[in-house]
N, C-alpha and C. Protein backbone atom coordinates (compact mmCIF):
# COMPACT_ATOMS: atom_id res chain seq x y z
N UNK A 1 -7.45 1.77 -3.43
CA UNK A 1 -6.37 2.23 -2.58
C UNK A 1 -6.16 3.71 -2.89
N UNK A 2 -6.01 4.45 -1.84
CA UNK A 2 -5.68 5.79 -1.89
C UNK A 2 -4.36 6.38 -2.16
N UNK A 3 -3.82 7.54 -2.62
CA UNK A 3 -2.90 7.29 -3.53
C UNK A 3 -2.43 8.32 -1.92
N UNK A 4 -1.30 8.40 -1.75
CA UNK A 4 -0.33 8.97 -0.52
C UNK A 4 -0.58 10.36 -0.66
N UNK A 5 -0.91 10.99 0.42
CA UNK A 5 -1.12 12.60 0.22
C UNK A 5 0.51 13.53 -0.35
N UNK A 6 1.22 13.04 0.31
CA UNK A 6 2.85 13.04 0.23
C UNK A 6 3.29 12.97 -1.47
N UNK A 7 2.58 12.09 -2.07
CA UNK A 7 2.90 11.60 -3.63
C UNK A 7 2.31 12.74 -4.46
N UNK A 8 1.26 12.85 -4.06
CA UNK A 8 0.09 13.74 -4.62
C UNK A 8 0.56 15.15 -5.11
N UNK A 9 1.80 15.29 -4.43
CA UNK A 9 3.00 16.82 -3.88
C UNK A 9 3.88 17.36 -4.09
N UNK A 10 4.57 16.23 -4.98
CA UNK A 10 6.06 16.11 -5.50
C UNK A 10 6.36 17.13 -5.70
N UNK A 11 7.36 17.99 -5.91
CA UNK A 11 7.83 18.70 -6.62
C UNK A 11 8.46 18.79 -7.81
N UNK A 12 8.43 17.64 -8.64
CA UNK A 12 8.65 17.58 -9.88
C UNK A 12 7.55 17.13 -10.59
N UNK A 13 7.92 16.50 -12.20
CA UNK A 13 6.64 16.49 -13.15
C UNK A 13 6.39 15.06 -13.16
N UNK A 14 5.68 14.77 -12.29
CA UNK A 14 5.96 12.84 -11.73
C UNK A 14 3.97 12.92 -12.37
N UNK A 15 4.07 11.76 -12.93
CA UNK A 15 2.29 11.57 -13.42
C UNK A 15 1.97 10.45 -12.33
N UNK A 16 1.04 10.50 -11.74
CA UNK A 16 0.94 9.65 -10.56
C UNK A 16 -0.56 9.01 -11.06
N UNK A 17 -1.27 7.57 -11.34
CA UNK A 17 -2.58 7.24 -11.43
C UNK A 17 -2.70 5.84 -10.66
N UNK A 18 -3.95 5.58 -10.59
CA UNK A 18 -4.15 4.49 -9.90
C UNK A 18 -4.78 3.64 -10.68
N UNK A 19 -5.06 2.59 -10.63
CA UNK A 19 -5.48 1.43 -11.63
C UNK A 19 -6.00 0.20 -10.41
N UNK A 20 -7.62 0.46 -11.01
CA UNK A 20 -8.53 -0.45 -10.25
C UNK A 20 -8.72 -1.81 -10.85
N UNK A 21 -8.73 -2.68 -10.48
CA UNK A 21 -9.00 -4.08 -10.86
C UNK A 21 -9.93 -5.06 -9.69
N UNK A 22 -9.94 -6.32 -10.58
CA UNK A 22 -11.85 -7.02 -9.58
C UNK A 22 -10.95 -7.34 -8.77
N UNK A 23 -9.63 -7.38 -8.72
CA UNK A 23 -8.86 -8.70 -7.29
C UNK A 23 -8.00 -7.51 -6.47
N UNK A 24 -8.20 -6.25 -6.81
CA UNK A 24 -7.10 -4.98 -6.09
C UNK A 24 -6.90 -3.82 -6.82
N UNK A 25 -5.76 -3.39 -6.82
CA UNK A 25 -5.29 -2.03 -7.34
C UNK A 25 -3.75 -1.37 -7.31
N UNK A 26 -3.49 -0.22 -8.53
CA UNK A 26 -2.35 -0.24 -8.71
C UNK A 26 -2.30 1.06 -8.60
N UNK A 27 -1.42 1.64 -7.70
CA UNK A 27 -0.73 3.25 -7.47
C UNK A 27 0.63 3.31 -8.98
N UNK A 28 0.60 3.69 -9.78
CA UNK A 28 1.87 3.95 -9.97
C UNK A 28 2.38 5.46 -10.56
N UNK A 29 3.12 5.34 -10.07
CA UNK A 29 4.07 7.01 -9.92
C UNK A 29 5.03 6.82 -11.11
N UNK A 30 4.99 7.61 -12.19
CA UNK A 30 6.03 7.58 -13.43
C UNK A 30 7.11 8.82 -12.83
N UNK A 31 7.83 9.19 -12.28
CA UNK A 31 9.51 9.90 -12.30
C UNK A 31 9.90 10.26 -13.43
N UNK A 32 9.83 9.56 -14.84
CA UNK A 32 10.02 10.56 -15.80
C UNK A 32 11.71 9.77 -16.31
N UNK A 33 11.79 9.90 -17.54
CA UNK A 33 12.99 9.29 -18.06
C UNK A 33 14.09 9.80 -17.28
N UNK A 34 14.32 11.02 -16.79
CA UNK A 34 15.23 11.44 -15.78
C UNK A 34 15.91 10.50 -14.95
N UNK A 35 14.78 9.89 -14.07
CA UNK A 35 15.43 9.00 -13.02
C UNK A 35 14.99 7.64 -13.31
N UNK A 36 15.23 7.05 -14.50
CA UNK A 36 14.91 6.06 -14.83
C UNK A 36 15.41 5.06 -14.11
N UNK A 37 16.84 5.18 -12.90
CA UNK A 37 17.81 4.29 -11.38
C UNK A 37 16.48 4.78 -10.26
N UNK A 38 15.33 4.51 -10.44
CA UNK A 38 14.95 4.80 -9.39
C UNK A 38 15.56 3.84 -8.02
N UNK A 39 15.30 3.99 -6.97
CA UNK A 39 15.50 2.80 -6.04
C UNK A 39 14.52 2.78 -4.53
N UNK A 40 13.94 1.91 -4.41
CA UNK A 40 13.16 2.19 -3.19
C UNK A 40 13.37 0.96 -2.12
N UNK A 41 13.07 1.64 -1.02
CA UNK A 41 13.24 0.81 0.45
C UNK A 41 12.07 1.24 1.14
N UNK A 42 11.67 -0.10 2.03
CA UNK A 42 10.83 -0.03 3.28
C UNK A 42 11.26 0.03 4.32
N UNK A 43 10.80 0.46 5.41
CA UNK A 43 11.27 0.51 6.42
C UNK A 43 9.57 0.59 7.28
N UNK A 44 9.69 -0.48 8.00
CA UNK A 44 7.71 -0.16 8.57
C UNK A 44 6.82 -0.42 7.26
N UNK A 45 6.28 0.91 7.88
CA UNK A 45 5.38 1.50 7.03
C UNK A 45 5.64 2.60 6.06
N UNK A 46 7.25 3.05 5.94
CA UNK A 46 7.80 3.48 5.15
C UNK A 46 8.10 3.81 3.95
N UNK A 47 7.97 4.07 3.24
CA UNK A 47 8.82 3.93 1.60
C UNK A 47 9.39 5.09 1.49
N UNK A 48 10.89 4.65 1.57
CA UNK A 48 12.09 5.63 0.87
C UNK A 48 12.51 5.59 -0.51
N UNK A 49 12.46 6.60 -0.95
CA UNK A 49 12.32 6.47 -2.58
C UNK A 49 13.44 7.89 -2.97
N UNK A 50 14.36 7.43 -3.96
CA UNK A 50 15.73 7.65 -4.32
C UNK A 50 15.75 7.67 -5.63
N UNK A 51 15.16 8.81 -6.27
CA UNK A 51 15.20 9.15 -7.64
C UNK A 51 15.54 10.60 -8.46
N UNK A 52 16.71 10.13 -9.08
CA UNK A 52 17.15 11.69 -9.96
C UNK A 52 18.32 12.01 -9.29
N UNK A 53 18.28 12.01 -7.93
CA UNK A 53 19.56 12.33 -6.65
C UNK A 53 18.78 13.19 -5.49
N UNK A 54 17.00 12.91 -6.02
CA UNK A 54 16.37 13.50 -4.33
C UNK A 54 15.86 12.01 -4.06
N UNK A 55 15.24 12.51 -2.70
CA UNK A 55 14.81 11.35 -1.65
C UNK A 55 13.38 11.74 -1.29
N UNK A 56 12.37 10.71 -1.47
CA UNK A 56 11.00 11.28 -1.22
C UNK A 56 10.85 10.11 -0.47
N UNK A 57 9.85 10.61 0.96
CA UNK A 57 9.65 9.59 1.96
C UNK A 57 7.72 9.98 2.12
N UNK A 58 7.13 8.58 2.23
CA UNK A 58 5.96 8.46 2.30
C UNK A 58 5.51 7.06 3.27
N UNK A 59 4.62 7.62 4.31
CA UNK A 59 3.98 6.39 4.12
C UNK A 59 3.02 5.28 3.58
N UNK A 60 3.09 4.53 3.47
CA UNK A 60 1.80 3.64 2.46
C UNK A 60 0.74 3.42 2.72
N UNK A 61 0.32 3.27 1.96
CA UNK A 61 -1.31 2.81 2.30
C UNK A 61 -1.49 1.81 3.12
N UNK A 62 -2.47 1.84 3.66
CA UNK A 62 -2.54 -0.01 5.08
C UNK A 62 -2.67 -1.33 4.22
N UNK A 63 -3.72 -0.93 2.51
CA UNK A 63 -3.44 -1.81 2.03
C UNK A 63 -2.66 -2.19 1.59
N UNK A 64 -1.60 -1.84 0.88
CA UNK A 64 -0.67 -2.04 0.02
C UNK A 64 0.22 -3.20 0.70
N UNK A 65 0.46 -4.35 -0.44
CA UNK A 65 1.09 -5.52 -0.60
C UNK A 65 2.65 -5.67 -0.51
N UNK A 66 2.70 -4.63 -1.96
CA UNK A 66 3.71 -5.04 -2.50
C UNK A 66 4.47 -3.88 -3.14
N UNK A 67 5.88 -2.75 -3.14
CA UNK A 67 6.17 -1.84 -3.11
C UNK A 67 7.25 -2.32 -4.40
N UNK A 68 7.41 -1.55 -5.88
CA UNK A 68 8.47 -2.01 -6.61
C UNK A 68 8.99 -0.38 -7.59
N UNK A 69 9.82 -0.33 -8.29
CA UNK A 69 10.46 0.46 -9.06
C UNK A 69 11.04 -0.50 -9.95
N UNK A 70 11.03 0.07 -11.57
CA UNK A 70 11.56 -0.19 -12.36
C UNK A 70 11.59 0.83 -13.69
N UNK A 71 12.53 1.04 -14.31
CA UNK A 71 12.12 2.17 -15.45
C UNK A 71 11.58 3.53 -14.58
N UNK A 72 12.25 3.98 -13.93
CA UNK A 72 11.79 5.09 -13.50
C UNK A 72 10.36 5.07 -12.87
N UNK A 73 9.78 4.03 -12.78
CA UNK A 73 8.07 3.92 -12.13
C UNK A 73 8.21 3.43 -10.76
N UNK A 74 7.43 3.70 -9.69
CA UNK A 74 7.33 3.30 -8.96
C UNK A 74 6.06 2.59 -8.86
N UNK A 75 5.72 1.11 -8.62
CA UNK A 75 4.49 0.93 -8.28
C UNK A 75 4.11 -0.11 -7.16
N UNK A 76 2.98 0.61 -6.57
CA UNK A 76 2.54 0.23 -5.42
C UNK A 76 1.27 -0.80 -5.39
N UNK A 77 1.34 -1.96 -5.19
CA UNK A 77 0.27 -3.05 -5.09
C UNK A 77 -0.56 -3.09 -3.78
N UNK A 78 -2.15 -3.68 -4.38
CA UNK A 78 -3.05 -4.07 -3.39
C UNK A 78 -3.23 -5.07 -3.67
């Protein structure tokens, strides 16, 4: 899975990697102890993402499953 051109861009110090496996793959975006309240929403093909007190909007990959945040991470399933 390709990681969002949008993510790739941030303007902060966000470590973004992907993680391949035999059954799929994992996007995940670290935010950084800062915004450890991350919070995210779908909408479509959407993801609104609400961390620190900015708002970063992307759309997802076609594969992607499954969209979560916790601990400041965002991660994106195939």
């Amino acid at each position: 899975m390709k990681v969002p051109h949008s993510l790739e861009n941030v303007d902060r110090d966000v470590v973004v990697r992907t993680f391949e496996y035999d059954d799929g793959s994992t996007i995940a975006v670290d935010f950084g102890t800062s915004a450890a309240d991350i919070s995210v929403d779908v909408v479509g093909s959407t993801a609104i993402i609400v961390a620190d007190g900015e708002q970063f909007e992307f759309e997802l990959p076609p594969e992607a499953t499954a969209v979560s945040a916790r601990n400041g991470v965002l991660t994106i399933d195939e």
